[in-house]
Structure formats: structure tokens, C-alpha cells
PDB file of N, CA and C in Angstrom:
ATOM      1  N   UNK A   1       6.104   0.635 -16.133  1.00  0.00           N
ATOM      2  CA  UNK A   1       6.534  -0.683 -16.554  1.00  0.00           C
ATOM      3  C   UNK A   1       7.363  -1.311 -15.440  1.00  0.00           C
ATOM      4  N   UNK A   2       6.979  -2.705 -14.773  1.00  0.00           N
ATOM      5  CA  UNK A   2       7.493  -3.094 -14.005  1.00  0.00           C
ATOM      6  C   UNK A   2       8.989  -4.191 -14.753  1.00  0.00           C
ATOM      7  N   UNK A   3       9.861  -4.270 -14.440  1.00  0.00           N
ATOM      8  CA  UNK A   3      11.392  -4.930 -14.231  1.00  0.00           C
ATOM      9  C   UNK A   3      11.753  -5.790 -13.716  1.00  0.00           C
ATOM     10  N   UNK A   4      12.273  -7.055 -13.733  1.00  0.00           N
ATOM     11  CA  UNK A   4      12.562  -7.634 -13.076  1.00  0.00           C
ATOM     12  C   UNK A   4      14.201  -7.981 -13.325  1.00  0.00           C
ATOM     13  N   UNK A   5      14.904  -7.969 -12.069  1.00  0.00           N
ATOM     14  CA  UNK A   5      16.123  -8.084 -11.912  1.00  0.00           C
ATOM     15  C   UNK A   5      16.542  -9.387 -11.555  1.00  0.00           C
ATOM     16  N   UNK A   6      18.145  -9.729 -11.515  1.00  0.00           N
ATOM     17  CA  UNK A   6      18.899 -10.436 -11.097  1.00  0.00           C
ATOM     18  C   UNK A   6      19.659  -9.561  -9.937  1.00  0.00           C
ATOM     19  N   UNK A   7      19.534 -10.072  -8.740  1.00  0.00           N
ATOM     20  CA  UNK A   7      20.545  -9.390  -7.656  1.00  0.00           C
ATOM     21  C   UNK A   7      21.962 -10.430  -7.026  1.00  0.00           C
ATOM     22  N   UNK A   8      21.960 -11.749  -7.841  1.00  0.00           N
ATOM     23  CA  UNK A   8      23.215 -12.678  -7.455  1.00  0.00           C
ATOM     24  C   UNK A   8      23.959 -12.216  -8.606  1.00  0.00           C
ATOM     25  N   UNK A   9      23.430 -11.847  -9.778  1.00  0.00           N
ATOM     26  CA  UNK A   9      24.302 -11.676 -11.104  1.00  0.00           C
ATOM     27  C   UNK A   9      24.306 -10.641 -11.702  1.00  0.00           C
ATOM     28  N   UNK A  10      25.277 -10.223 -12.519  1.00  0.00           N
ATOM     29  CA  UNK A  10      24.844  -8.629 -13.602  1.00  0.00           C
ATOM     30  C   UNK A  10      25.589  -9.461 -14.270  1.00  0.00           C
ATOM     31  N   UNK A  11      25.767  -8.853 -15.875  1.00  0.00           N
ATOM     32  CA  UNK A  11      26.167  -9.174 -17.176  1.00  0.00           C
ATOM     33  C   UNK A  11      27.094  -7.963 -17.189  1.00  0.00           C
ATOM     34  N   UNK A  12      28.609  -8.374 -17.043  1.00  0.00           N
ATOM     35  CA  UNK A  12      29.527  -7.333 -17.721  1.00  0.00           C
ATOM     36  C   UNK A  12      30.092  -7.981 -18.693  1.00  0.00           C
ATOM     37  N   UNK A  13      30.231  -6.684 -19.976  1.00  0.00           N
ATOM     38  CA  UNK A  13      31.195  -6.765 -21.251  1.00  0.00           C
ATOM     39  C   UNK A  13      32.660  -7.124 -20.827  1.00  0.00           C
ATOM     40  N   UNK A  14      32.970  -8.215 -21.542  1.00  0.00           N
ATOM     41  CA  UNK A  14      34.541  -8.465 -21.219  1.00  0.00           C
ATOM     42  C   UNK A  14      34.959  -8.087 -22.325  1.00  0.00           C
ATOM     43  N   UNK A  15      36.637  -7.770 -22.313  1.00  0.00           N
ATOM     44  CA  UNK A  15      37.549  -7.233 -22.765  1.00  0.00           C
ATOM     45  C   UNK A  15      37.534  -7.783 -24.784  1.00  0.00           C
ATOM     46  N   UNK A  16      37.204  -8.799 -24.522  1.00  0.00           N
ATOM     47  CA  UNK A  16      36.553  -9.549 -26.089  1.00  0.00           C
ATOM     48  C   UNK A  16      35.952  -8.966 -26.807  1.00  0.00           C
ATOM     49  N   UNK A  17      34.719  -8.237 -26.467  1.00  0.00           N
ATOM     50  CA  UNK A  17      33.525  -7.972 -26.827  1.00  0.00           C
ATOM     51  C   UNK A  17      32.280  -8.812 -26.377  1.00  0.00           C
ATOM     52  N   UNK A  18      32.725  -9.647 -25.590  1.00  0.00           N
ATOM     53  CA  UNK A  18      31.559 -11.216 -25.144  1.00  0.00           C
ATOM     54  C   UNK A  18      30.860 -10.177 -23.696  1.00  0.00           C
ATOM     55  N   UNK A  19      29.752 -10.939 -23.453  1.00  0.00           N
ATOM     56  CA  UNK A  19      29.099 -10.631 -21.875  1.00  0.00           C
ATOM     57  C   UNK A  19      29.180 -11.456 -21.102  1.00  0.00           C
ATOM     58  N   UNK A  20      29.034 -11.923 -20.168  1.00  0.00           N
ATOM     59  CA  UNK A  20      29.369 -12.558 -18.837  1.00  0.00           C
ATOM     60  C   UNK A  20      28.347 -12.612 -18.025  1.00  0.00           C
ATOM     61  N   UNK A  21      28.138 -13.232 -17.201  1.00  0.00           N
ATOM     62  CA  UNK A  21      27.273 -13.070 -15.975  1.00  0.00           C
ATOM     63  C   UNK A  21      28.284 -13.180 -14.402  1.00  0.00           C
ATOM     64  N   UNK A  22      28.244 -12.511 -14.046  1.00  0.00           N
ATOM     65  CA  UNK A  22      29.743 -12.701 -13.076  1.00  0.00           C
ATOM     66  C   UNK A  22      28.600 -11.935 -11.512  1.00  0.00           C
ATOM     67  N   UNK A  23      29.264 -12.685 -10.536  1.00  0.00           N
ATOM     68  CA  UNK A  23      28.740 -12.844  -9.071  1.00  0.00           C
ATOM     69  C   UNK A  23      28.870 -11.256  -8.659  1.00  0.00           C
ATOM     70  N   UNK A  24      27.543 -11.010  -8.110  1.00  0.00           N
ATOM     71  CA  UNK A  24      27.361  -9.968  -6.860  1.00  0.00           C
ATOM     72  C   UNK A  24      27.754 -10.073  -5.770  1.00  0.00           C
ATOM     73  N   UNK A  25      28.257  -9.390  -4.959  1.00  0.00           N
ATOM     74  CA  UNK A  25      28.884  -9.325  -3.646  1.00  0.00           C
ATOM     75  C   UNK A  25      27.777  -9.576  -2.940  1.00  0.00           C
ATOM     76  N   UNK A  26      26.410  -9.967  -3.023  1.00  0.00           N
ATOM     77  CA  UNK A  26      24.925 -10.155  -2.215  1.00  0.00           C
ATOM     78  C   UNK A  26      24.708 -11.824  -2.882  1.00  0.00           C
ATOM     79  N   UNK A  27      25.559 -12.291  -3.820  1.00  0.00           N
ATOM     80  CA  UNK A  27      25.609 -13.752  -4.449  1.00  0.00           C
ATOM     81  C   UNK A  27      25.174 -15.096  -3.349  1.00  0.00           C
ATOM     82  N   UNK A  28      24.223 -15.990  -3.164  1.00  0.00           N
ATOM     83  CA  UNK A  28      24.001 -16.148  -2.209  1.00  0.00           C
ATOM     84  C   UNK A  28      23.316 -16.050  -1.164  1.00  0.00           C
ATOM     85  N   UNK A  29      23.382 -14.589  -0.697  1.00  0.00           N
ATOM     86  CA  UNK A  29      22.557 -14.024   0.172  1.00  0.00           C
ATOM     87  C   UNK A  29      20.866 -13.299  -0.112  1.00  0.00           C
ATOM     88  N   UNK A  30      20.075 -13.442   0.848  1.00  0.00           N
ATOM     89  CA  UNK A  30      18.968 -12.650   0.781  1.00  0.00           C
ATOM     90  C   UNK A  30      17.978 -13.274  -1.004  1.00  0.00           C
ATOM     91  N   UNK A  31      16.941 -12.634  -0.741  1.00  0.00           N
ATOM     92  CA  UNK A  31      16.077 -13.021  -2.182  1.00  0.00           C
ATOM     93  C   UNK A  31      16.408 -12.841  -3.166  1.00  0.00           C
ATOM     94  N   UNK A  32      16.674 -13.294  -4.562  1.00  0.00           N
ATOM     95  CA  UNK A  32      17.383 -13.533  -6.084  1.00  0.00           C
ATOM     96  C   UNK A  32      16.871 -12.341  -6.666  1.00  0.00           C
ATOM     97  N   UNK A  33      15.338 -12.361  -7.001  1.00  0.00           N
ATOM     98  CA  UNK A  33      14.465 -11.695  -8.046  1.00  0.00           C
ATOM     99  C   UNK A  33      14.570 -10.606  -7.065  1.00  0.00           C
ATOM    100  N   UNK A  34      14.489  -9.468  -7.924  1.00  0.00           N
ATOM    101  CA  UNK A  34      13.872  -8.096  -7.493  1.00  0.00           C
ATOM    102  C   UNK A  34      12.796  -7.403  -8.763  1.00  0.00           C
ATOM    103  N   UNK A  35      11.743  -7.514  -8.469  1.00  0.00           N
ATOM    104  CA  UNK A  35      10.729  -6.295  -9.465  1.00  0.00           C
ATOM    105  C   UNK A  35      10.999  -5.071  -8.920  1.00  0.00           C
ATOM    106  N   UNK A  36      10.284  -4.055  -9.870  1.00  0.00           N
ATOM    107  CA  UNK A  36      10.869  -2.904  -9.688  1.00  0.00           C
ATOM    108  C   UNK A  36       9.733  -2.278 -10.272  1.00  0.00           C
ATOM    109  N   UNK A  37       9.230  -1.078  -9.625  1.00  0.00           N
ATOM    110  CA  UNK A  37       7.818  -0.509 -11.323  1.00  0.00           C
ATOM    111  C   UNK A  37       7.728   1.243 -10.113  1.00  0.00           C
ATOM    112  N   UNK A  38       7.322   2.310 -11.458  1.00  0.00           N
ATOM    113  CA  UNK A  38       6.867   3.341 -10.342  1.00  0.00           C
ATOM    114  C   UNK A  38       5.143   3.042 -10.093  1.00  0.00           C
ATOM    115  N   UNK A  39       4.690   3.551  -9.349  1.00  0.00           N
ATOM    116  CA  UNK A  39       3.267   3.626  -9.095  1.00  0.00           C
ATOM    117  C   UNK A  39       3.080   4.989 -10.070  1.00  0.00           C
ATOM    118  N   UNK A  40       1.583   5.151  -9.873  1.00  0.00           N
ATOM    119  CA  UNK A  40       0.805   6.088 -10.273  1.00  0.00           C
ATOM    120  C   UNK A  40       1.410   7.553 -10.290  1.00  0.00           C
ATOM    121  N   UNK A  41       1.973   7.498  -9.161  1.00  0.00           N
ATOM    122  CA  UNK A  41       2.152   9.129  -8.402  1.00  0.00           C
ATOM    123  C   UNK A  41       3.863   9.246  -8.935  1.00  0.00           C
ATOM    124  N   UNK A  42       4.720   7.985  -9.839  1.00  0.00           N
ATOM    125  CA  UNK A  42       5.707   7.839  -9.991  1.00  0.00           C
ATOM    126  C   UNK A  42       6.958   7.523  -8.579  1.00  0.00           C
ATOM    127  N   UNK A  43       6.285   6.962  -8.000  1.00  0.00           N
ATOM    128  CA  UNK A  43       7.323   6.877  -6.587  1.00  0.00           C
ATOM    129  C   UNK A  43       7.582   5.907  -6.695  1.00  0.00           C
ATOM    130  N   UNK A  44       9.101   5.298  -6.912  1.00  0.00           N
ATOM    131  CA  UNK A  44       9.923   4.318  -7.040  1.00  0.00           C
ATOM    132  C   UNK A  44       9.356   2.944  -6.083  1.00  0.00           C
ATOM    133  N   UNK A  45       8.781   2.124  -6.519  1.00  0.00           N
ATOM    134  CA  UNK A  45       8.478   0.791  -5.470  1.00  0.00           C
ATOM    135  C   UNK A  45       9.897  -0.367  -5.698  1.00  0.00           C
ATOM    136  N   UNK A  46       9.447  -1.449  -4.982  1.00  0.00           N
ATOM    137  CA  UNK A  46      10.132  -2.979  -5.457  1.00  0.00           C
ATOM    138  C   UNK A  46       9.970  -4.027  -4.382  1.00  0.00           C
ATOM    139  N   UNK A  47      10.025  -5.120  -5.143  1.00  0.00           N
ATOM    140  CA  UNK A  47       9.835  -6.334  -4.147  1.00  0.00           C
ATOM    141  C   UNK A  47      10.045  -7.387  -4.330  1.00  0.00           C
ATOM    142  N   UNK A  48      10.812  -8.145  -3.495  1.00  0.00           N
ATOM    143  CA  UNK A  48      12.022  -9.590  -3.965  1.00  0.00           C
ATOM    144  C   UNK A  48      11.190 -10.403  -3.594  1.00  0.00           C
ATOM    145  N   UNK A  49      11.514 -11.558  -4.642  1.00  0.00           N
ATOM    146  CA  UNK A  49      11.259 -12.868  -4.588  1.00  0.00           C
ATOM    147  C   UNK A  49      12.172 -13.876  -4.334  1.00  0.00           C
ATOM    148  N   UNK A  50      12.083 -15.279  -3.916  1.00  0.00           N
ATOM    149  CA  UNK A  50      13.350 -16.060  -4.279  1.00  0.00           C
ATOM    150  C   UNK A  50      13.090 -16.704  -5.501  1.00  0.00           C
ATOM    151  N   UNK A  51      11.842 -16.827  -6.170  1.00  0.00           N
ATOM    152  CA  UNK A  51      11.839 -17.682  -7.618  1.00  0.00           C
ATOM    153  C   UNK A  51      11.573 -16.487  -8.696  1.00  0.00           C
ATOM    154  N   UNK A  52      12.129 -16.926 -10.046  1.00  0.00           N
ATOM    155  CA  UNK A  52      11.825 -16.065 -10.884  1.00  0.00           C
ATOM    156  C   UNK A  52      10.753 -16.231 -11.503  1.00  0.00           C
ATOM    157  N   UNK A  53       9.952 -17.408 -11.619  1.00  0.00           N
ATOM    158  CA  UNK A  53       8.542 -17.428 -12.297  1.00  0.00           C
ATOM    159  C   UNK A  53       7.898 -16.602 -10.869  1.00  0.00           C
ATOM    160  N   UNK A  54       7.487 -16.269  -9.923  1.00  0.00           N
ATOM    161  CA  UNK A  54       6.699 -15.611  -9.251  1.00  0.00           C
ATOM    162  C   UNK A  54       7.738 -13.902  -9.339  1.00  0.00           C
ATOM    163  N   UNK A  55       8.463 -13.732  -9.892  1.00  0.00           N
ATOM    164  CA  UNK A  55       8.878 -12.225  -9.781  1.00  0.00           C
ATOM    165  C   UNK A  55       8.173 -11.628 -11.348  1.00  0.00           C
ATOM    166  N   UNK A  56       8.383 -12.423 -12.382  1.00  0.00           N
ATOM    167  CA  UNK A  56       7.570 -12.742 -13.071  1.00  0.00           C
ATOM    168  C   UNK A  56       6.337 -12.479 -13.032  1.00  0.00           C
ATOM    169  N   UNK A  57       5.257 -13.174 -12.604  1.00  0.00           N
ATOM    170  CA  UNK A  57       4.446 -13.252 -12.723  1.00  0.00           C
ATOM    171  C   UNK A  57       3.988 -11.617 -11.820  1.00  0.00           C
ATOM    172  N   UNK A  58       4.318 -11.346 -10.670  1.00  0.00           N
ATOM    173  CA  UNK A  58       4.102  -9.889  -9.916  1.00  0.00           C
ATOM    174  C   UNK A  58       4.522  -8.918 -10.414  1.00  0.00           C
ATOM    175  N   UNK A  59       5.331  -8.729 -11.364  1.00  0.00           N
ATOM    176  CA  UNK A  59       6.037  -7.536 -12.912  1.00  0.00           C
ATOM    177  C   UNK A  59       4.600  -7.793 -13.811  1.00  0.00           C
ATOM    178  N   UNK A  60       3.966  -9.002 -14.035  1.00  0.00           N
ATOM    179  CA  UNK A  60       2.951  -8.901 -15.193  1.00  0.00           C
ATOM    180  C   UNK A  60       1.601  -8.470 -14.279  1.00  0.00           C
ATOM    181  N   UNK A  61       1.127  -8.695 -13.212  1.00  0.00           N
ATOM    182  CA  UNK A  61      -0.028  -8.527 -12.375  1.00  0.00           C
ATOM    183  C   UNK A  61       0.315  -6.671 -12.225  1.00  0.00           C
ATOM    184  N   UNK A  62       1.188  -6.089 -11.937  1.00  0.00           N
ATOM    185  CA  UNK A  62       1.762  -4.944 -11.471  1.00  0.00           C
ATOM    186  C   UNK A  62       1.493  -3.876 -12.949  1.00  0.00           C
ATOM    187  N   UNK A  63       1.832  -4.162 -14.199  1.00  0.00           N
ATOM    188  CA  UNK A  63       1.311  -3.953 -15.066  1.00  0.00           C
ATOM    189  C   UNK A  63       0.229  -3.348 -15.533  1.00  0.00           C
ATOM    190  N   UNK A  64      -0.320  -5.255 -15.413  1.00  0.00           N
ATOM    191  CA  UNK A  64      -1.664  -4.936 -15.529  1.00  0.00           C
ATOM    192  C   UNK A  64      -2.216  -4.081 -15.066  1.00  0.00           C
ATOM    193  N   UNK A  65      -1.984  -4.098 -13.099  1.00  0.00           N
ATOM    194  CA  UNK A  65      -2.950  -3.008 -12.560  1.00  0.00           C
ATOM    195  C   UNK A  65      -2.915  -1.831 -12.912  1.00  0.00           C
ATOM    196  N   UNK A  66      -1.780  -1.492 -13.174  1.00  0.00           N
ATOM    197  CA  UNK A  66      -1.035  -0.262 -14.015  1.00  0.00           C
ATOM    198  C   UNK A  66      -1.758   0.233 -14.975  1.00  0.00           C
ATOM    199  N   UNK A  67      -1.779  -0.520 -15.758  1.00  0.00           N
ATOM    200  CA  UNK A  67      -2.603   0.226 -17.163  1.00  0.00           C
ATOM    201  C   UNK A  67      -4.153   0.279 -16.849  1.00  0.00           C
ATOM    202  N   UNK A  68      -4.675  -0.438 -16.180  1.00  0.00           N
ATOM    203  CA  UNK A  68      -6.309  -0.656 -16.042  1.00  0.00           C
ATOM    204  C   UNK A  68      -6.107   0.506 -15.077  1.00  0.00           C
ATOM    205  N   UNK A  69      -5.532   1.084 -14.089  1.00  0.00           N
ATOM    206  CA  UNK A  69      -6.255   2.044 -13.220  1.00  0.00           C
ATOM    207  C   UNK A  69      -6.858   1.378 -12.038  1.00  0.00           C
ATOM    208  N   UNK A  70      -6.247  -0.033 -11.550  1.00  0.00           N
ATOM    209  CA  UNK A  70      -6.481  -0.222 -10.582  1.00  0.00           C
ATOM    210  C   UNK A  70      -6.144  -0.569  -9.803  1.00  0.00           C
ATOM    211  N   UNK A  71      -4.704  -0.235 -10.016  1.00  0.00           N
ATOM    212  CA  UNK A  71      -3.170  -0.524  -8.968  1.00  0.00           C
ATOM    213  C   UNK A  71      -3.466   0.392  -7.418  1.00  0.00           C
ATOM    214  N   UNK A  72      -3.309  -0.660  -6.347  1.00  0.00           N
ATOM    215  CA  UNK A  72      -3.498  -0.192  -5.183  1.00  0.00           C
ATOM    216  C   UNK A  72      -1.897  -0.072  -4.241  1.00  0.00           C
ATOM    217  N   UNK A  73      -1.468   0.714  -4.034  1.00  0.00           N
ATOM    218  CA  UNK A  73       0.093   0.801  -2.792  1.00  0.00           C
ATOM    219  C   UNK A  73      -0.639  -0.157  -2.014  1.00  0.00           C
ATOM    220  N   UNK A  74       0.333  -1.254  -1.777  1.00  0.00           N
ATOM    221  CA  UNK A  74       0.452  -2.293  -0.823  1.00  0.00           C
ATOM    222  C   UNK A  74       0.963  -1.990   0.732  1.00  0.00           C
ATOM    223  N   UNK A  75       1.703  -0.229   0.822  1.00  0.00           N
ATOM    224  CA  UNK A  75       1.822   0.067   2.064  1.00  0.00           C
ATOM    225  C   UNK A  75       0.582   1.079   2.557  1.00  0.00           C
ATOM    226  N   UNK A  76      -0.203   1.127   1.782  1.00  0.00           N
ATOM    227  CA  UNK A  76      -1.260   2.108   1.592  1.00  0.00           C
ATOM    228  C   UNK A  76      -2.307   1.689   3.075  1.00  0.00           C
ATOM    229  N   UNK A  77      -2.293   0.852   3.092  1.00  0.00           N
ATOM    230  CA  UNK A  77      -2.831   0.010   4.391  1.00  0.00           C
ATOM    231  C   UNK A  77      -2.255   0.051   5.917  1.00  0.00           C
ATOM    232  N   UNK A  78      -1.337   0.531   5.510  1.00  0.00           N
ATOM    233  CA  UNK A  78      -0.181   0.161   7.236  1.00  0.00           C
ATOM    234  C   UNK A  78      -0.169   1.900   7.648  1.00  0.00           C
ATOM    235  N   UNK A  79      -1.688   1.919   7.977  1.00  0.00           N
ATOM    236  CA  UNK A  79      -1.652   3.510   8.806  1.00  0.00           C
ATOM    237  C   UNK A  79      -2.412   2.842  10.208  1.00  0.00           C
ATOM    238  N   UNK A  80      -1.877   3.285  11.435  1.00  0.00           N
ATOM    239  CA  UNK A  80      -2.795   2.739  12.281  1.00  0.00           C
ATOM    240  C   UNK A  80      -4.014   3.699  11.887  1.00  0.00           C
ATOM    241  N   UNK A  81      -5.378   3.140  12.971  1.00  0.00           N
ATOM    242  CA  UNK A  81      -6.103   3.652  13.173  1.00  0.00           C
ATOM    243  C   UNK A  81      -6.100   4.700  13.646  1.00  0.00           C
ATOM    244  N   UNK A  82      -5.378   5.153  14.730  1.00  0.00           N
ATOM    245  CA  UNK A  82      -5.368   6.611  15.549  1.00  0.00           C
ATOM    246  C   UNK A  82      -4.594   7.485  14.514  1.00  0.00           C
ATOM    247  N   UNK A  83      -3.655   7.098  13.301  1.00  0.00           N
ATOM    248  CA  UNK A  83      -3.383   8.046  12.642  1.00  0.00           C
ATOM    249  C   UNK A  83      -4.191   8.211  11.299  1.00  0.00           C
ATOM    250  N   UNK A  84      -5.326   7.753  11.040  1.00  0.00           N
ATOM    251  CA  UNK A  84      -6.392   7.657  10.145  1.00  0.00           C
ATOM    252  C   UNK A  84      -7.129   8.208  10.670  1.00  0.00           C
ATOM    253  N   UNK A  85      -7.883   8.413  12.323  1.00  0.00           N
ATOM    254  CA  UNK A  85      -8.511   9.167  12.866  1.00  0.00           C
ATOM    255  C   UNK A  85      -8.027  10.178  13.047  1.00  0.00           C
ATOM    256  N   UNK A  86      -6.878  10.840  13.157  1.00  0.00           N
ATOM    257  CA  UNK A  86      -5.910  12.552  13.098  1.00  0.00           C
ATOM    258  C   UNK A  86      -6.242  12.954  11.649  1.00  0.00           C
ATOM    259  N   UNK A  87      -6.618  12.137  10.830  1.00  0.00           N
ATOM    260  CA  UNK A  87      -5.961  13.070   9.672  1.00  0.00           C
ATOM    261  C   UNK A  87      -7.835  13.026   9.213  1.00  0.00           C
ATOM    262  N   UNK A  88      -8.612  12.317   9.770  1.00  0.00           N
ATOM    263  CA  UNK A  88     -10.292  12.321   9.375  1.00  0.00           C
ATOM    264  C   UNK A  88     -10.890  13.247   9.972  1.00  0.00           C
ATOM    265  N   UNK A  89     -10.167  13.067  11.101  1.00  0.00           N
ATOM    266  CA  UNK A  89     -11.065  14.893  12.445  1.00  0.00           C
ATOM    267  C   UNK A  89     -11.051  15.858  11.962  1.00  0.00           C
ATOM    268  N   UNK A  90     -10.315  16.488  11.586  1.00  0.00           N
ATOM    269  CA  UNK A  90     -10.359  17.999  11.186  1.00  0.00           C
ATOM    270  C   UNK A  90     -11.131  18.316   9.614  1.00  0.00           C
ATOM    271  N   UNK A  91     -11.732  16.704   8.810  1.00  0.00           N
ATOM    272  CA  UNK A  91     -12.266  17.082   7.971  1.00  0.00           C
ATOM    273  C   UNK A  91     -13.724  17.126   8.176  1.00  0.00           C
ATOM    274  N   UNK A  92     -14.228  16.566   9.532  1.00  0.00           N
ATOM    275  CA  UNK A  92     -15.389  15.633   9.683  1.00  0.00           C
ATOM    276  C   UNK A  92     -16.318  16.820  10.476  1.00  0.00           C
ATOM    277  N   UNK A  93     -17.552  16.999  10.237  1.00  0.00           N
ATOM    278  CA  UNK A  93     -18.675  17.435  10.530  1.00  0.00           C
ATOM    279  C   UNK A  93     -18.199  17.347  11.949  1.00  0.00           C
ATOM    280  N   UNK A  94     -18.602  18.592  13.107  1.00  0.00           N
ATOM    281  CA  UNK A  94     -18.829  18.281  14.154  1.00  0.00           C
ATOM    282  C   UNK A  94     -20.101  17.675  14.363  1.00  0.00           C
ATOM    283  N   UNK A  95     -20.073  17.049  15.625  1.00  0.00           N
ATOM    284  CA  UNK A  95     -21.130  16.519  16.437  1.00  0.00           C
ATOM    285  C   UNK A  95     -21.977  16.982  16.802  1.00  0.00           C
ATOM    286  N   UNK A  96     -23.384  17.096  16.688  1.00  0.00           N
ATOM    287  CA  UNK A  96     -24.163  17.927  17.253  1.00  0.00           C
ATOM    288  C   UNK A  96     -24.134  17.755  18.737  1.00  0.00           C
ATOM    289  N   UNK A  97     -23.957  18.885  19.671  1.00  0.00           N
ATOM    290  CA  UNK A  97     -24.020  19.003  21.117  1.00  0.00           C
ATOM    291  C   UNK A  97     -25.250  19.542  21.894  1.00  0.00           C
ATOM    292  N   UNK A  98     -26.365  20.303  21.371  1.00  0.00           N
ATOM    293  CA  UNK A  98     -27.019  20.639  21.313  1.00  0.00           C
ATOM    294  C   UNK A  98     -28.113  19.564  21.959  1.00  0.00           C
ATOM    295  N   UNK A  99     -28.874  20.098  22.781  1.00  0.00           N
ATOM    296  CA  UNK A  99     -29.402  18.988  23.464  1.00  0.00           C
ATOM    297  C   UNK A  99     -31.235  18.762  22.502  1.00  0.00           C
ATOM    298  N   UNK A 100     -31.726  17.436  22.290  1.00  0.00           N
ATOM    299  CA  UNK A 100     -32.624  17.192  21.605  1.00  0.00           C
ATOM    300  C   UNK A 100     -34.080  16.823  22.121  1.00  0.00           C
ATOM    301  N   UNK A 101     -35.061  17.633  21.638  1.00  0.00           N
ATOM    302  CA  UNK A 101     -36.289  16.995  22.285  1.00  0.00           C
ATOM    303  C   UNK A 101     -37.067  15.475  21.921  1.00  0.00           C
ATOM    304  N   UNK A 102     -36.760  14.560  22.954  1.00  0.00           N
ATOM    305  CA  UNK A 102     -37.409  13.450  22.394  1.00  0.00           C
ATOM    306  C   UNK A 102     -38.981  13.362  22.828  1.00  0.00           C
ATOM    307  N   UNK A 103     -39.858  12.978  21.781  1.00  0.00           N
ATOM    308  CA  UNK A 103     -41.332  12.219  21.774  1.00  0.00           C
ATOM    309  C   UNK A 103     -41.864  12.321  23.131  1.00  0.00           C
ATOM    310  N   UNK A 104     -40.614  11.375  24.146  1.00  0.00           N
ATOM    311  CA  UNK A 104     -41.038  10.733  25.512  1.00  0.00           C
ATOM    312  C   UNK A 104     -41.170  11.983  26.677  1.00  0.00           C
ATOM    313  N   UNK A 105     -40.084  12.408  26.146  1.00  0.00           N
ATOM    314  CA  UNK A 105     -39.691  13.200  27.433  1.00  0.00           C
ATOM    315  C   UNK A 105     -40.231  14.609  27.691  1.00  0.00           C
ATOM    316  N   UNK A 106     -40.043  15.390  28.631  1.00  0.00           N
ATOM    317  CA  UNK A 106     -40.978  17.008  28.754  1.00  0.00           C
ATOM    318  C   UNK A 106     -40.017  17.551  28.549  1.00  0.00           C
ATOM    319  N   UNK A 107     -38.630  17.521  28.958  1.00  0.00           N
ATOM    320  CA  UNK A 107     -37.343  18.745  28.547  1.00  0.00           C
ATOM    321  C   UNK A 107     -36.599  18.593  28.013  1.00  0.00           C
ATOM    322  N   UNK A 108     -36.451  19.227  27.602  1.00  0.00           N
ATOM    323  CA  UNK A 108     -34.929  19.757  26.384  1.00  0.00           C
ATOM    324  C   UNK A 108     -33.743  18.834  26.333  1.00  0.00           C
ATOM    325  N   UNK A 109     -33.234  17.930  27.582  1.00  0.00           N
ATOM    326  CA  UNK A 109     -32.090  17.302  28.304  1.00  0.00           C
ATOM    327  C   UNK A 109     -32.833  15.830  28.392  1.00  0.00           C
ATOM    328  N   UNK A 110     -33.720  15.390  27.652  1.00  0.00           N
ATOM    329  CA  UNK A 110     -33.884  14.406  28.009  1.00  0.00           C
ATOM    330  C   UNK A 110     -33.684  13.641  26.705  1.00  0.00           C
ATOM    331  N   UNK A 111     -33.562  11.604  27.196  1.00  0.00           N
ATOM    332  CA  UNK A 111     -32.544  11.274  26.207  1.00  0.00           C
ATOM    333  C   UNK A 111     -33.514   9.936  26.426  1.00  0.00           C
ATOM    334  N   UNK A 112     -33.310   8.891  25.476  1.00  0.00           N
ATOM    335  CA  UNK A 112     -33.966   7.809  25.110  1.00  0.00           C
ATOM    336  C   UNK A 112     -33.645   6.951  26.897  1.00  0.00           C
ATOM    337  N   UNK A 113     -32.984   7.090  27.189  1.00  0.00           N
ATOM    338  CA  UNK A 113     -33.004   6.464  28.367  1.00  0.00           C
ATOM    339  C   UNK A 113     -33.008   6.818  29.812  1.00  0.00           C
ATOM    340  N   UNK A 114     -32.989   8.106  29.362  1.00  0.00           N
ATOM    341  CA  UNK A 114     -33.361   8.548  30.747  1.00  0.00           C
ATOM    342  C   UNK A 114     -34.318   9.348  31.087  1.00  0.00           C
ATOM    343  N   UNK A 115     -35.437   9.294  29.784  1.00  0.00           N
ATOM    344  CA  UNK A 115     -37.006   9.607  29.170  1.00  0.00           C
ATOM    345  C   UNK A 115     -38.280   8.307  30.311  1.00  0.00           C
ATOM    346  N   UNK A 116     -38.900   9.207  30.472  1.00  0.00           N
ATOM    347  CA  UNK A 116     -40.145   8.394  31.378  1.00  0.00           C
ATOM    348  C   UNK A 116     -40.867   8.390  30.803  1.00  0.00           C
ATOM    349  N   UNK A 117     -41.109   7.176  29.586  1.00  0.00           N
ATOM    350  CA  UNK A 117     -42.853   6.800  28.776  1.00  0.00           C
ATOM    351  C   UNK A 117     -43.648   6.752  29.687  1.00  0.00           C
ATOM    352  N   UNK A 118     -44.622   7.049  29.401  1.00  0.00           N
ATOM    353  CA  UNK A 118     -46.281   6.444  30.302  1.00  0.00           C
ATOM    354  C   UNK A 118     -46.791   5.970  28.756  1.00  0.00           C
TER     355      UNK A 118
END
């Protein structure tokens, strides 16, 4: 279940029994809204907005994906390539090295282009 916060305000109980909304030391500063939700695997996410109808609306989309099974990590993407290729090599079929007889050619070592059709 995704959350959405206030980070200029919290609500403390005063001495009355009444609640309050009284200023954050971040009051001002930096983005208002904060959502909040775990993923799949339960690993704590979040992500600020400055309006509350769009923190809103990314707590109800976040949800959704949630329950349907088709919530994707948004950092899930930020692997370079060379570290997507380290972690694919050691699962991946070697290459055949083995040299191949083509159609064209008479020996063993010969290759589409450096094969002599007649």
C-alpha cells in the first residue's frame, strides 16, 4: 500500500487534547508530497512531488500496479550496459570456435568471404 505524506507539516497532539499541524524544520524547502509503498520483494521505495493531486495520483497508479502484478522498479533500468553484459556472460552459451565448412569453399577455414565461388 502506497502513502502519501506531508514533509512541510506533521499533526502533533497539543496539551488540550486538539491536533495541530505545526512546521517541519524542511518547511519550505525541497518537494512537499512524499509517496512511500514497498515493492514486490518488500524493499522500502519513495518519491516526492511538489503537488499533492500528482503524489496522489502516483500512490493510486503504484497500487494498482501492485495488486495486478505489474509493478516494474523504476531503478530497474539504470544498469549500464557493460554491467548487464558481466552478469549475461557467464550465463550465455559459448560461441562456437570451431571452424565451419561452407558450400563455397574446399577447407575447413574457409568463410563466406574469403570463399572462392565459381
Amino acid at each position: 500500500m502506497a502513502s502519501v505524506d506531508d514533509r512541510w507539516y506533521v499533526s502533533r497532539k497539543m496539551p488540550d487534547g486538539t491536533t495541530r499541524k505545526v512546521r517541519t524544520p524542511r518547511h519550505g524547502t525541497g518537494k512537499r508530497w512524499l509517496v512511500r509503498w514497498r515493492d514486490h520483494a518488500d524493499v522500502p521505495r519513495k518519491k516526492s512531488f511538489d503537488r499533492k493531486a500528482d503524489a496522489d495520483r502516483e500512490a493510486a497508479r503504484i497500487e494498482t500496479e501492485l495488486a495486478r502484478g505489474t509493478y516494474l522498479d523504476p531503478k530497474a533500468g539504470e544498469i549500464s550496459f557493460r554491467e548487464y553484459a558481466e552478469q549475461w556472460r557467464p550465463c550465455s552459451s559459448p560461441i562456437p570456435t570451431r571452424p565451419t565448412k561452407w558450400a563455397c569453399g574446399s577447407d575447413s577455414t574457409s568463410t563466406p568471404h574469403s570463399a572462392t565461388c565459381r
